[in-house]
PDB file of N, CA and C in Angstrom:
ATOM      1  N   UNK A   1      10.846  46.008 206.183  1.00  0.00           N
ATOM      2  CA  UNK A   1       9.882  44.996 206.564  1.00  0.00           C
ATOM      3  C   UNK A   1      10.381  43.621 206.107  1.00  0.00           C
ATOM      4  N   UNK A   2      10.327  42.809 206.956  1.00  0.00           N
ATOM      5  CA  UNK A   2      10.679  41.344 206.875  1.00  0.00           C
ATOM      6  C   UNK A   2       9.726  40.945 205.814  1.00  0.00           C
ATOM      7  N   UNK A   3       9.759  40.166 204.855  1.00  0.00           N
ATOM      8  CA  UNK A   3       8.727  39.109 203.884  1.00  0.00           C
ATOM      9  C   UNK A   3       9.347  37.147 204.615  1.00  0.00           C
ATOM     10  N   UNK A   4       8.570  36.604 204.317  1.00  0.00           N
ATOM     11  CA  UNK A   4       8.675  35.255 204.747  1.00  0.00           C
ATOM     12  C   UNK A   4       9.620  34.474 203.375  1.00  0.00           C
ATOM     13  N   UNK A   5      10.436  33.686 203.057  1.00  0.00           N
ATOM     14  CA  UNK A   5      11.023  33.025 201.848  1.00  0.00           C
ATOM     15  C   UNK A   5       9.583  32.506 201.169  1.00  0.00           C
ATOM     16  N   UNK A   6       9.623  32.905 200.105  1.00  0.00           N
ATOM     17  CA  UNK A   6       8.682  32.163 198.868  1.00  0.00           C
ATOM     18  C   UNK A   6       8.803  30.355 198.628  1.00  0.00           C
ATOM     19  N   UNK A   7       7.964  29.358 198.753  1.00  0.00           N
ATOM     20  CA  UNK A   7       8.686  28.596 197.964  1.00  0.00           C
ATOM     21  C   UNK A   7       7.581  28.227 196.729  1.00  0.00           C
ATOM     22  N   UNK A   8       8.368  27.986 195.436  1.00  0.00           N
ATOM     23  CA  UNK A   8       7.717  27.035 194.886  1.00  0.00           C
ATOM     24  C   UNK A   8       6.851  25.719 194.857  1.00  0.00           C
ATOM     25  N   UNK A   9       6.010  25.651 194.028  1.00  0.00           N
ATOM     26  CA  UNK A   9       5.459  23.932 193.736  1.00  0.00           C
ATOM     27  C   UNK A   9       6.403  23.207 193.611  1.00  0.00           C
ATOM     28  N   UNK A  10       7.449  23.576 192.257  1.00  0.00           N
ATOM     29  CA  UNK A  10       8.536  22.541 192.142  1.00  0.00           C
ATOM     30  C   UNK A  10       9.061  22.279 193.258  1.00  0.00           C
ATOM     31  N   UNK A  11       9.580  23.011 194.126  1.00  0.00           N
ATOM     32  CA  UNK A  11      10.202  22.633 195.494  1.00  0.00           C
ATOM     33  C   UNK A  11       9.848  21.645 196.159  1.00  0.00           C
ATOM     34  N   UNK A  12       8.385  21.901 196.548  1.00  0.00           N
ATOM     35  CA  UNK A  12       7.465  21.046 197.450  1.00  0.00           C
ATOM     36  C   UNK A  12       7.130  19.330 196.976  1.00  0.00           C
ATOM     37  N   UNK A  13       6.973  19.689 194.853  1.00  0.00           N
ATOM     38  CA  UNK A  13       6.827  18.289 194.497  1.00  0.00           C
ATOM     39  C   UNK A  13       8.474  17.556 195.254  1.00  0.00           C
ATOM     40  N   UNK A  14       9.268  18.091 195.177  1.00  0.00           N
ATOM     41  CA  UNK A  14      10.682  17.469 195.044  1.00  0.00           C
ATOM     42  C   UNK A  14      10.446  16.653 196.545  1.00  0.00           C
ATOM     43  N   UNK A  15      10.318  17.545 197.379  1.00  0.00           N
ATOM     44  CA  UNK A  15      10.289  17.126 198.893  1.00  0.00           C
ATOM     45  C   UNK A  15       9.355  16.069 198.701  1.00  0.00           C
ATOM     46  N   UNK A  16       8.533  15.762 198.237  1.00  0.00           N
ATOM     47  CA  UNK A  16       7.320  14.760 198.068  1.00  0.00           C
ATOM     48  C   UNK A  16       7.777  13.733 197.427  1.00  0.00           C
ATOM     49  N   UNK A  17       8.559  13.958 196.283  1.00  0.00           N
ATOM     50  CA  UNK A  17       9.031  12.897 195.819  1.00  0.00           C
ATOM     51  C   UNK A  17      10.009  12.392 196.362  1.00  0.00           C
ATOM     52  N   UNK A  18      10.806  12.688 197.684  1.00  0.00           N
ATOM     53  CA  UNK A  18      11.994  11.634 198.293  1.00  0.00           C
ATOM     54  C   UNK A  18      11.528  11.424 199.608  1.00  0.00           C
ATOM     55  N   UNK A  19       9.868  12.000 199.804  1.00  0.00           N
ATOM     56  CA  UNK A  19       9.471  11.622 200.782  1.00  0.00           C
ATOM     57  C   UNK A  19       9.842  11.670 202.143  1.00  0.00           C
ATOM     58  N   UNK A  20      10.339  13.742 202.185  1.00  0.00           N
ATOM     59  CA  UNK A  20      10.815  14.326 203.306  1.00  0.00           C
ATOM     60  C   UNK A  20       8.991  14.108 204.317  1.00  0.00           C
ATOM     61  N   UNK A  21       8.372  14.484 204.576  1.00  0.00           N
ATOM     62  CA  UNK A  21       7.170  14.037 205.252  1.00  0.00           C
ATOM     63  C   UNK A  21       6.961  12.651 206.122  1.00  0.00           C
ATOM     64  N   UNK A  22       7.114  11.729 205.180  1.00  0.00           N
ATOM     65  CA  UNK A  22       7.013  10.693 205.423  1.00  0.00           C
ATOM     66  C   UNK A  22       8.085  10.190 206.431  1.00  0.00           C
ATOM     67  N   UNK A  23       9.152  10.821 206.547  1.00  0.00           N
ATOM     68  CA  UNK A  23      10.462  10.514 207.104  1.00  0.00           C
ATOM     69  C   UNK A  23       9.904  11.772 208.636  1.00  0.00           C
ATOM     70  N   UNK A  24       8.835  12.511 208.484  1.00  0.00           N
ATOM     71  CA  UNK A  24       9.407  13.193 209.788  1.00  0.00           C
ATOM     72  C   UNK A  24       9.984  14.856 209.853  1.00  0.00           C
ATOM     73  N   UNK A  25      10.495  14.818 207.990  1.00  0.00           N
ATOM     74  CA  UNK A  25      11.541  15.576 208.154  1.00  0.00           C
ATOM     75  C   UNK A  25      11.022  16.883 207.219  1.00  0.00           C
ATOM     76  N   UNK A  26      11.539  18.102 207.264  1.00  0.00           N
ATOM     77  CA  UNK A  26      11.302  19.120 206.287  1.00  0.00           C
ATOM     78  C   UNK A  26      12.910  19.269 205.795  1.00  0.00           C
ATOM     79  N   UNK A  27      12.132  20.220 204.460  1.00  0.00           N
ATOM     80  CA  UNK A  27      13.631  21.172 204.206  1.00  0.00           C
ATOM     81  C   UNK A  27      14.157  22.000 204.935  1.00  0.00           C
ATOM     82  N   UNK A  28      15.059  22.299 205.485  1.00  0.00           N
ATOM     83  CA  UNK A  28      15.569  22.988 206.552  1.00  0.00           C
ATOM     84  C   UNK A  28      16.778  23.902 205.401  1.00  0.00           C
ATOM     85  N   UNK A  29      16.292  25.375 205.178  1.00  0.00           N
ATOM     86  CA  UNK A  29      17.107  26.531 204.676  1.00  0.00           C
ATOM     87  C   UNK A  29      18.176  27.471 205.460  1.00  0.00           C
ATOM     88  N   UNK A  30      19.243  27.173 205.892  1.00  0.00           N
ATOM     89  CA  UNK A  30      19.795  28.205 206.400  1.00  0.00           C
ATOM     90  C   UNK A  30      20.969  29.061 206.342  1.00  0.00           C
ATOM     91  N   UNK A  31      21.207  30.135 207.043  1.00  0.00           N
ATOM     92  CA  UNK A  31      22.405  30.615 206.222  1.00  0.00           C
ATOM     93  C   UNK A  31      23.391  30.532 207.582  1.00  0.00           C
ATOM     94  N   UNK A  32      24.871  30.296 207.240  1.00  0.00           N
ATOM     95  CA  UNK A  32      25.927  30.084 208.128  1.00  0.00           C
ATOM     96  C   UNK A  32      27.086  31.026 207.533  1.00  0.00           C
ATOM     97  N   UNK A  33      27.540  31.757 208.041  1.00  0.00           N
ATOM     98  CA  UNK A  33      29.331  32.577 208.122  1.00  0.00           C
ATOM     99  C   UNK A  33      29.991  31.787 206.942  1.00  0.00           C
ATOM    100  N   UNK A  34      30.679  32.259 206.302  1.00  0.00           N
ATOM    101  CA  UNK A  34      31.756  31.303 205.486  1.00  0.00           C
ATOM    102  C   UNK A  34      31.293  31.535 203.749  1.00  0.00           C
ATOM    103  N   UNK A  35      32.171  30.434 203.187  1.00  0.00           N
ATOM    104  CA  UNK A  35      31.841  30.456 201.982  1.00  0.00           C
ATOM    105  C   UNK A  35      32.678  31.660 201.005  1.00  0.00           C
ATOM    106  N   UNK A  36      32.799  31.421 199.697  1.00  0.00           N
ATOM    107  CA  UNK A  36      33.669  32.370 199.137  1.00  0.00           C
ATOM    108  C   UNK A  36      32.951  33.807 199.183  1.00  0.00           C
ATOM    109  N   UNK A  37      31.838  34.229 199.496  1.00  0.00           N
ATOM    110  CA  UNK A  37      31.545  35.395 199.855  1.00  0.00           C
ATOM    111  C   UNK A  37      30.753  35.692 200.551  1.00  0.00           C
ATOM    112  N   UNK A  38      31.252  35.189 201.533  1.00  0.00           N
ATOM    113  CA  UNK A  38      30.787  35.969 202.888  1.00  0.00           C
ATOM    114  C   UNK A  38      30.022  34.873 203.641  1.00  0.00           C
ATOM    115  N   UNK A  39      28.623  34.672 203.057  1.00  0.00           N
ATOM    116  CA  UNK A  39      27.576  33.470 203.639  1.00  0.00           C
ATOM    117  C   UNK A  39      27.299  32.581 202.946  1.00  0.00           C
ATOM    118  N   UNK A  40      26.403  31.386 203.570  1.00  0.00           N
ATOM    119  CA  UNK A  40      26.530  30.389 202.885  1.00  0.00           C
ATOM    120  C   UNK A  40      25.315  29.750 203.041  1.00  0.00           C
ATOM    121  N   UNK A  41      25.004  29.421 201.791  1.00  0.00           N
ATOM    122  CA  UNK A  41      23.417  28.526 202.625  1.00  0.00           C
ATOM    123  C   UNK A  41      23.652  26.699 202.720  1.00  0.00           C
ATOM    124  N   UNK A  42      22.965  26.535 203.924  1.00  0.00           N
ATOM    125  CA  UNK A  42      22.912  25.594 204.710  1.00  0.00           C
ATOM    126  C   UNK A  42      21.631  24.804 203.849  1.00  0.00           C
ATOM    127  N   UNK A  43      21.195  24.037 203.262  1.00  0.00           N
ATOM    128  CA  UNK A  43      20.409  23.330 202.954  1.00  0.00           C
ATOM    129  C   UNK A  43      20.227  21.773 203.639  1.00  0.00           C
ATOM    130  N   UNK A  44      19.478  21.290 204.131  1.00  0.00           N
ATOM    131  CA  UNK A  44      19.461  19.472 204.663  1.00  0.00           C
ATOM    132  C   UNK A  44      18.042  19.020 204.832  1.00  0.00           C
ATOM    133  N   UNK A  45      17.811  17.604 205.039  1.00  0.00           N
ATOM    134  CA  UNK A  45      16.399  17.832 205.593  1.00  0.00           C
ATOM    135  C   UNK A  45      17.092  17.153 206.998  1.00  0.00           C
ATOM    136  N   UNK A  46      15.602  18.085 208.147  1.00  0.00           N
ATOM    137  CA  UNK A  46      15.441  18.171 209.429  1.00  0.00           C
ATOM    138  C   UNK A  46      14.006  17.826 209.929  1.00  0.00           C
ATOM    139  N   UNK A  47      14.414  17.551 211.118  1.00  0.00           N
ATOM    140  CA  UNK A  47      12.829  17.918 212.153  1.00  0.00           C
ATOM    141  C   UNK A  47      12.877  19.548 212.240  1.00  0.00           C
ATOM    142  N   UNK A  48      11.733  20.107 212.152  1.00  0.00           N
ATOM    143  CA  UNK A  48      11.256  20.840 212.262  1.00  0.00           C
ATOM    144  C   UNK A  48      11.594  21.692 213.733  1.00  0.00           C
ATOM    145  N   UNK A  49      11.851  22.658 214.589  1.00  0.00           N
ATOM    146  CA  UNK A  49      12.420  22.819 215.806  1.00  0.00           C
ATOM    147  C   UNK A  49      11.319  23.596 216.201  1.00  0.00           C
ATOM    148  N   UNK A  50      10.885  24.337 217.548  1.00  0.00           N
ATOM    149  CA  UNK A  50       9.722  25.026 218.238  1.00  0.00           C
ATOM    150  C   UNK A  50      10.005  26.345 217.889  1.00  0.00           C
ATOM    151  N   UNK A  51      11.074  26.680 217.697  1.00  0.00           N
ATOM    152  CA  UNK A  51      11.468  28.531 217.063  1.00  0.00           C
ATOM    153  C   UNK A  51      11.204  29.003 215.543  1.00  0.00           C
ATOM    154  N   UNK A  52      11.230  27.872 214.644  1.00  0.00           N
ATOM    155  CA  UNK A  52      11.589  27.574 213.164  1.00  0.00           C
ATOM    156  C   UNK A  52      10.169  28.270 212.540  1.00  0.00           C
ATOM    157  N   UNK A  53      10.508  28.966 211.103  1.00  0.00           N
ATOM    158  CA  UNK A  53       9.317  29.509 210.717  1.00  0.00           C
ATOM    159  C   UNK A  53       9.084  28.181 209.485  1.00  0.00           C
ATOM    160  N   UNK A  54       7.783  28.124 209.755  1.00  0.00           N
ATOM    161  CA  UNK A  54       7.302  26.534 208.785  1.00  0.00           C
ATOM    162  C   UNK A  54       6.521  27.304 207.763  1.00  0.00           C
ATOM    163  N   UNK A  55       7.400  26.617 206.293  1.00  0.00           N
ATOM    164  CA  UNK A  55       5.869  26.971 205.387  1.00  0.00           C
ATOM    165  C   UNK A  55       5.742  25.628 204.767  1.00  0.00           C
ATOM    166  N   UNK A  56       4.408  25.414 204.659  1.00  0.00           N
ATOM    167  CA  UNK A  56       4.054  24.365 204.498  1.00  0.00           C
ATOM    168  C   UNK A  56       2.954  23.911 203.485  1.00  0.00           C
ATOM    169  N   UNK A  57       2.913  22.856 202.494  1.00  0.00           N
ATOM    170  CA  UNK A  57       1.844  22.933 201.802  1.00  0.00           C
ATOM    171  C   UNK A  57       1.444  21.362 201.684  1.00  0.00           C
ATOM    172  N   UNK A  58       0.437  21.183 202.201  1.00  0.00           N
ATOM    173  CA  UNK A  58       0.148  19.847 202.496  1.00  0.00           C
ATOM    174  C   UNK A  58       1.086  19.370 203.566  1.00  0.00           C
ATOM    175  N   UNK A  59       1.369  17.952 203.335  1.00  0.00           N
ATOM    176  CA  UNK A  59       2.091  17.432 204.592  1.00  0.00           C
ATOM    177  C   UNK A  59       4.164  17.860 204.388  1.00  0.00           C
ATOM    178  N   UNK A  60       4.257  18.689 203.013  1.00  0.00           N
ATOM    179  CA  UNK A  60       5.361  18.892 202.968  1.00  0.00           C
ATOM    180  C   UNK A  60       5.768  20.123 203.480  1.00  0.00           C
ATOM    181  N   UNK A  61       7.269  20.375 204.367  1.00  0.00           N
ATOM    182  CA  UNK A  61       7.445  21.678 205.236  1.00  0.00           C
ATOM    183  C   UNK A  61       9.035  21.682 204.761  1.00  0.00           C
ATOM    184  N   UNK A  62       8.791  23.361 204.845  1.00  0.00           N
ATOM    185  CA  UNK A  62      10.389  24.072 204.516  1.00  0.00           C
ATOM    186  C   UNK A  62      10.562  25.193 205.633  1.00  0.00           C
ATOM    187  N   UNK A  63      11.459  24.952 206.561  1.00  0.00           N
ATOM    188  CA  UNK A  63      11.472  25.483 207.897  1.00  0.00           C
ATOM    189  C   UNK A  63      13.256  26.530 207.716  1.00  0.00           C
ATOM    190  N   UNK A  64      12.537  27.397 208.455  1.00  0.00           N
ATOM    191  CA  UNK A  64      14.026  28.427 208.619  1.00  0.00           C
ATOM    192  C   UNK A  64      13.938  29.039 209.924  1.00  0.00           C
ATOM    193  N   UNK A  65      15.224  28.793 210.176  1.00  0.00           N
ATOM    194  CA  UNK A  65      15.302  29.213 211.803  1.00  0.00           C
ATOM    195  C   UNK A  65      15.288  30.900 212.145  1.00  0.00           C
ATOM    196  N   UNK A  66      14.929  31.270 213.176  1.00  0.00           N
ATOM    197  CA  UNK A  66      15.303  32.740 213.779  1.00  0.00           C
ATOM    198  C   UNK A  66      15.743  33.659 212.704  1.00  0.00           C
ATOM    199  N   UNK A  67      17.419  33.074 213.411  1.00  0.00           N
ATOM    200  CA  UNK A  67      18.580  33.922 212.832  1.00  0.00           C
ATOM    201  C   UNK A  67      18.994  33.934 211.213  1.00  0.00           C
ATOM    202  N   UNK A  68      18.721  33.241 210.701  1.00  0.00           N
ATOM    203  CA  UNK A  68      18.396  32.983 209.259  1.00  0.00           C
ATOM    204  C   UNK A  68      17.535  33.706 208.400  1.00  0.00           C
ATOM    205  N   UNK A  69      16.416  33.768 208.787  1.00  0.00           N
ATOM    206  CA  UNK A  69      15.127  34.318 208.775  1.00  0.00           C
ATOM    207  C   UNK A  69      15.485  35.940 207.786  1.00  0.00           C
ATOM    208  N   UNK A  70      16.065  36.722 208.641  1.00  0.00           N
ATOM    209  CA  UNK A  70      16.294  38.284 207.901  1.00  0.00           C
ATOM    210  C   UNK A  70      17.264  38.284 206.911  1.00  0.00           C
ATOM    211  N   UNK A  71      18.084  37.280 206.531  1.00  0.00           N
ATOM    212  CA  UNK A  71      18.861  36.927 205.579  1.00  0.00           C
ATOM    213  C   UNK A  71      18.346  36.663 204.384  1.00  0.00           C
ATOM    214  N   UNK A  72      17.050  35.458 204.401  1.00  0.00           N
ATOM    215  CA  UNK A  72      16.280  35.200 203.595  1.00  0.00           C
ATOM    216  C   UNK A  72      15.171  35.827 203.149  1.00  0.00           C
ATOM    217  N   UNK A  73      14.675  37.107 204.123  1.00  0.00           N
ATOM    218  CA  UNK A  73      13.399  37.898 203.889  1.00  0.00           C
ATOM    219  C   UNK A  73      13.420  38.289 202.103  1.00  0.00           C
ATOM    220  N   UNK A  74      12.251  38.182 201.888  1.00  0.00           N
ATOM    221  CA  UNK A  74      11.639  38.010 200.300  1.00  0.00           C
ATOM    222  C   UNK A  74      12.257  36.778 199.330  1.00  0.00           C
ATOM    223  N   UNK A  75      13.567  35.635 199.714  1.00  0.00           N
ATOM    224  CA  UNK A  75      13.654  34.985 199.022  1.00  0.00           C
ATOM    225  C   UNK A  75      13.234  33.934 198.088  1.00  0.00           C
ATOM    226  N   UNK A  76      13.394  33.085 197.199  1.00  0.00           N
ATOM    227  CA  UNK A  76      12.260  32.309 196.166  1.00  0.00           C
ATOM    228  C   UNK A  76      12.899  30.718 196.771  1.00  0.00           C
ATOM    229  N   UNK A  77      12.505  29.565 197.299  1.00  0.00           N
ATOM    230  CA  UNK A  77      13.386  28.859 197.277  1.00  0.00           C
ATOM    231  C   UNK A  77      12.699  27.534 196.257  1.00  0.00           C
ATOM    232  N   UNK A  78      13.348  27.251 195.151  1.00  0.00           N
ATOM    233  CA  UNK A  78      13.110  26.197 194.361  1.00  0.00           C
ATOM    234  C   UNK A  78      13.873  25.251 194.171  1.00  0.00           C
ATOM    235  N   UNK A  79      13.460  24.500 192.842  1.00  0.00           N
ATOM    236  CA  UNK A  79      13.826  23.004 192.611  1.00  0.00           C
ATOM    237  C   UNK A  79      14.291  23.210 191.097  1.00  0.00           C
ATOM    238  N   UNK A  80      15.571  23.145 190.872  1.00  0.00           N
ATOM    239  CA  UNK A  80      16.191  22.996 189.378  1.00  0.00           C
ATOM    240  C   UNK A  80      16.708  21.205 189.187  1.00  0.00           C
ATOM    241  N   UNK A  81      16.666  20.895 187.768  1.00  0.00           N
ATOM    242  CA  UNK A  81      16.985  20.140 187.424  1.00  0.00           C
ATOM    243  C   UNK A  81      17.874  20.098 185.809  1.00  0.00           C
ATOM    244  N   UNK A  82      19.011  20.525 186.183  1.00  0.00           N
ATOM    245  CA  UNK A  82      19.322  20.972 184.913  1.00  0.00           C
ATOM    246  C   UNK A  82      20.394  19.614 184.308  1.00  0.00           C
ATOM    247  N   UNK A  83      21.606  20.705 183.540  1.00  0.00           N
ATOM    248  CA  UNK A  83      22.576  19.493 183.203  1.00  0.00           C
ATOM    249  C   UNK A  83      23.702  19.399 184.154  1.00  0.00           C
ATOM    250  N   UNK A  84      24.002  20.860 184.655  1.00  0.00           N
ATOM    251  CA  UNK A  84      24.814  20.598 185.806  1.00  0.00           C
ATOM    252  C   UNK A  84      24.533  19.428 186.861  1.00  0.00           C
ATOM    253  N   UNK A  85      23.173  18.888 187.001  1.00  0.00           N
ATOM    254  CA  UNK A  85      22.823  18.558 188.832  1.00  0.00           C
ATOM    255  C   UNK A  85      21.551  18.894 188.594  1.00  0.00           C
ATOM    256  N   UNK A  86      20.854  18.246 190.189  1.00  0.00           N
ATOM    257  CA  UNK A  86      19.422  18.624 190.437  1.00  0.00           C
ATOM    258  C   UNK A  86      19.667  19.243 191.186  1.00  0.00           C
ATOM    259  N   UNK A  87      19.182  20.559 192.075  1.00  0.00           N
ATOM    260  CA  UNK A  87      19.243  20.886 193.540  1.00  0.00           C
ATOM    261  C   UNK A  87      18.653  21.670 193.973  1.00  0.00           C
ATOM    262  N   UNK A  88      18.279  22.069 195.102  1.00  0.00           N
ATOM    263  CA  UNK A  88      17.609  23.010 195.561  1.00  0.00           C
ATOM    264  C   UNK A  88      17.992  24.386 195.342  1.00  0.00           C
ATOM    265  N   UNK A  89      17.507  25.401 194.861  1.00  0.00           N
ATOM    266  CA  UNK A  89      18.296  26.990 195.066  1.00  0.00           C
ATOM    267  C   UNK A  89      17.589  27.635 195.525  1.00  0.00           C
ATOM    268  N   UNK A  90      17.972  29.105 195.918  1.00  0.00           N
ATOM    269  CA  UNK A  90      17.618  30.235 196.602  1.00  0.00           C
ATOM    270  C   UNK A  90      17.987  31.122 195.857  1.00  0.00           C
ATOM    271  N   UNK A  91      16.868  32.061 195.519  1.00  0.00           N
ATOM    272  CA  UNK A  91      16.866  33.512 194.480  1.00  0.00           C
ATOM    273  C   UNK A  91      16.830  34.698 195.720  1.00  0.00           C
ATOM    274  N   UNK A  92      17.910  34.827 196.015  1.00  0.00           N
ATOM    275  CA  UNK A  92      17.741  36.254 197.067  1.00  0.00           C
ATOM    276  C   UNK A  92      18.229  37.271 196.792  1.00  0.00           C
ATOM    277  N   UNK A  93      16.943  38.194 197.121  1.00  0.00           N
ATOM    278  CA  UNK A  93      16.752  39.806 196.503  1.00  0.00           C
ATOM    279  C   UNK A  93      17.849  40.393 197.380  1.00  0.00           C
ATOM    280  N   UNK A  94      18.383  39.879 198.287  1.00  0.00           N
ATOM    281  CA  UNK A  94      19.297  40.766 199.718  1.00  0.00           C
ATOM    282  C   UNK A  94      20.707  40.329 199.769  1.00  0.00           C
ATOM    283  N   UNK A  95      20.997  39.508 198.335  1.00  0.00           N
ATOM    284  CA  UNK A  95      22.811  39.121 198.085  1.00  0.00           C
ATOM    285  C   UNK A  95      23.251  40.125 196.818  1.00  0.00           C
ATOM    286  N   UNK A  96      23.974  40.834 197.596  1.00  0.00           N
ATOM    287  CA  UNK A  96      24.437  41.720 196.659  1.00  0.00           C
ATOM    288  C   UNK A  96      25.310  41.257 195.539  1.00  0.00           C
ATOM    289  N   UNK A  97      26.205  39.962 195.856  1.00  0.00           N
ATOM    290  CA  UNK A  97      26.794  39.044 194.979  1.00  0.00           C
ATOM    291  C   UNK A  97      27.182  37.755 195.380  1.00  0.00           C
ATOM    292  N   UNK A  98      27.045  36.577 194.458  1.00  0.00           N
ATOM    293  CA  UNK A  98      26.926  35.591 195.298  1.00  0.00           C
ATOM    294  C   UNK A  98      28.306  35.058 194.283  1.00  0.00           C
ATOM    295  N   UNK A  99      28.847  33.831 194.327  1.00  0.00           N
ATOM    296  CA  UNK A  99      30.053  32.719 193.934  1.00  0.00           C
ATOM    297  C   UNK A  99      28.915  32.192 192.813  1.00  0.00           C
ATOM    298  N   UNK A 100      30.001  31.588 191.947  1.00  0.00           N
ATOM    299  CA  UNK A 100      29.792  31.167 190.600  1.00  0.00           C
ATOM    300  C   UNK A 100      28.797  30.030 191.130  1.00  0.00           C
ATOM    301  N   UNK A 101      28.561  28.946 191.413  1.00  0.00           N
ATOM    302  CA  UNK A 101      27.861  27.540 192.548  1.00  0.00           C
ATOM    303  C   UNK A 101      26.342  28.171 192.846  1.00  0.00           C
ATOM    304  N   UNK A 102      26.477  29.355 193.692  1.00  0.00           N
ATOM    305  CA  UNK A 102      25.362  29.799 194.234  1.00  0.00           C
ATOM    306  C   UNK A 102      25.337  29.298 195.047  1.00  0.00           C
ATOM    307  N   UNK A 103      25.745  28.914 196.212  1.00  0.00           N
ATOM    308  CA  UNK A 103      26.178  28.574 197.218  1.00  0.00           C
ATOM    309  C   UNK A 103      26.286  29.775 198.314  1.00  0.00           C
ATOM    310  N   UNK A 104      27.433  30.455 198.032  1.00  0.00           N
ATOM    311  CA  UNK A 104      27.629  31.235 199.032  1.00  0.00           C
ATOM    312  C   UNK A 104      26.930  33.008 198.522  1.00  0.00           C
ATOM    313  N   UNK A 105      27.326  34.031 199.233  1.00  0.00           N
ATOM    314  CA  UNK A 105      27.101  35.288 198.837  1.00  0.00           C
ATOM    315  C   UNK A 105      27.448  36.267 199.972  1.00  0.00           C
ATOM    316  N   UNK A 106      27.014  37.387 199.388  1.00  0.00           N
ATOM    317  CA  UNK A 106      27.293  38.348 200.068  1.00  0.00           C
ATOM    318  C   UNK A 106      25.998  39.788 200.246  1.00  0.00           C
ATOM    319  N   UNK A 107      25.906  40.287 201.980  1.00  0.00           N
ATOM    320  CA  UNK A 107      25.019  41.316 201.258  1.00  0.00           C
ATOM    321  C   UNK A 107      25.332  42.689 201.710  1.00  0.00           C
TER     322      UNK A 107
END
């Protein structure tokens, strides 16, 4: 059974605070071929597209397309701010191993 990606509050404050909404635009999550193992996630902000699954809380939206979609089923997607960097991540239950970055993976 498919689950929809989770996201966090932190996530959503983040999008709020650079004022993806206001621009038009959501977080756009996706996964593409490549990367040191295997896949790779696609992160940007976007318009929103007519196929795209929207979750949304208030006027802020985190959209994932189709084909993406079963890649990400049950994933967490949040907002770190550590010492490395700030950035968005993805906790997915369906990468059997991912690259040191967290970037790419495999399932």
């Amino acid at each position: 059974m498919q689950l929809p990606p989770k996201v966090t509050e932190r996530a959503f404050e983040r999008l709020s605070e650079i004022g993806a909404a206001d621009q038009g635009k959501a977080l756009r999550v996706a996964v593409e071929g490549g990367g040191c193992s295997g896949f790779q996630y696609d992160i940007s902000l976007d318009a929103p597209a007519t196929d795209d699954l929207v979750i949304a809380e208030g006027p802020e939206k985190v959209v994932v397309d189709p084909v993406s979609l079963p890649f990400l089923s049950g994933a967490t997607i949040d907002f770190t701010d550590e010492l490395i960097g700030a950035r968005f991540t993805i906790d997915n239950p369906n990468a059997t191993s991912s690259c040191g970055c967290g970037t790419s993976f495999s399932i």
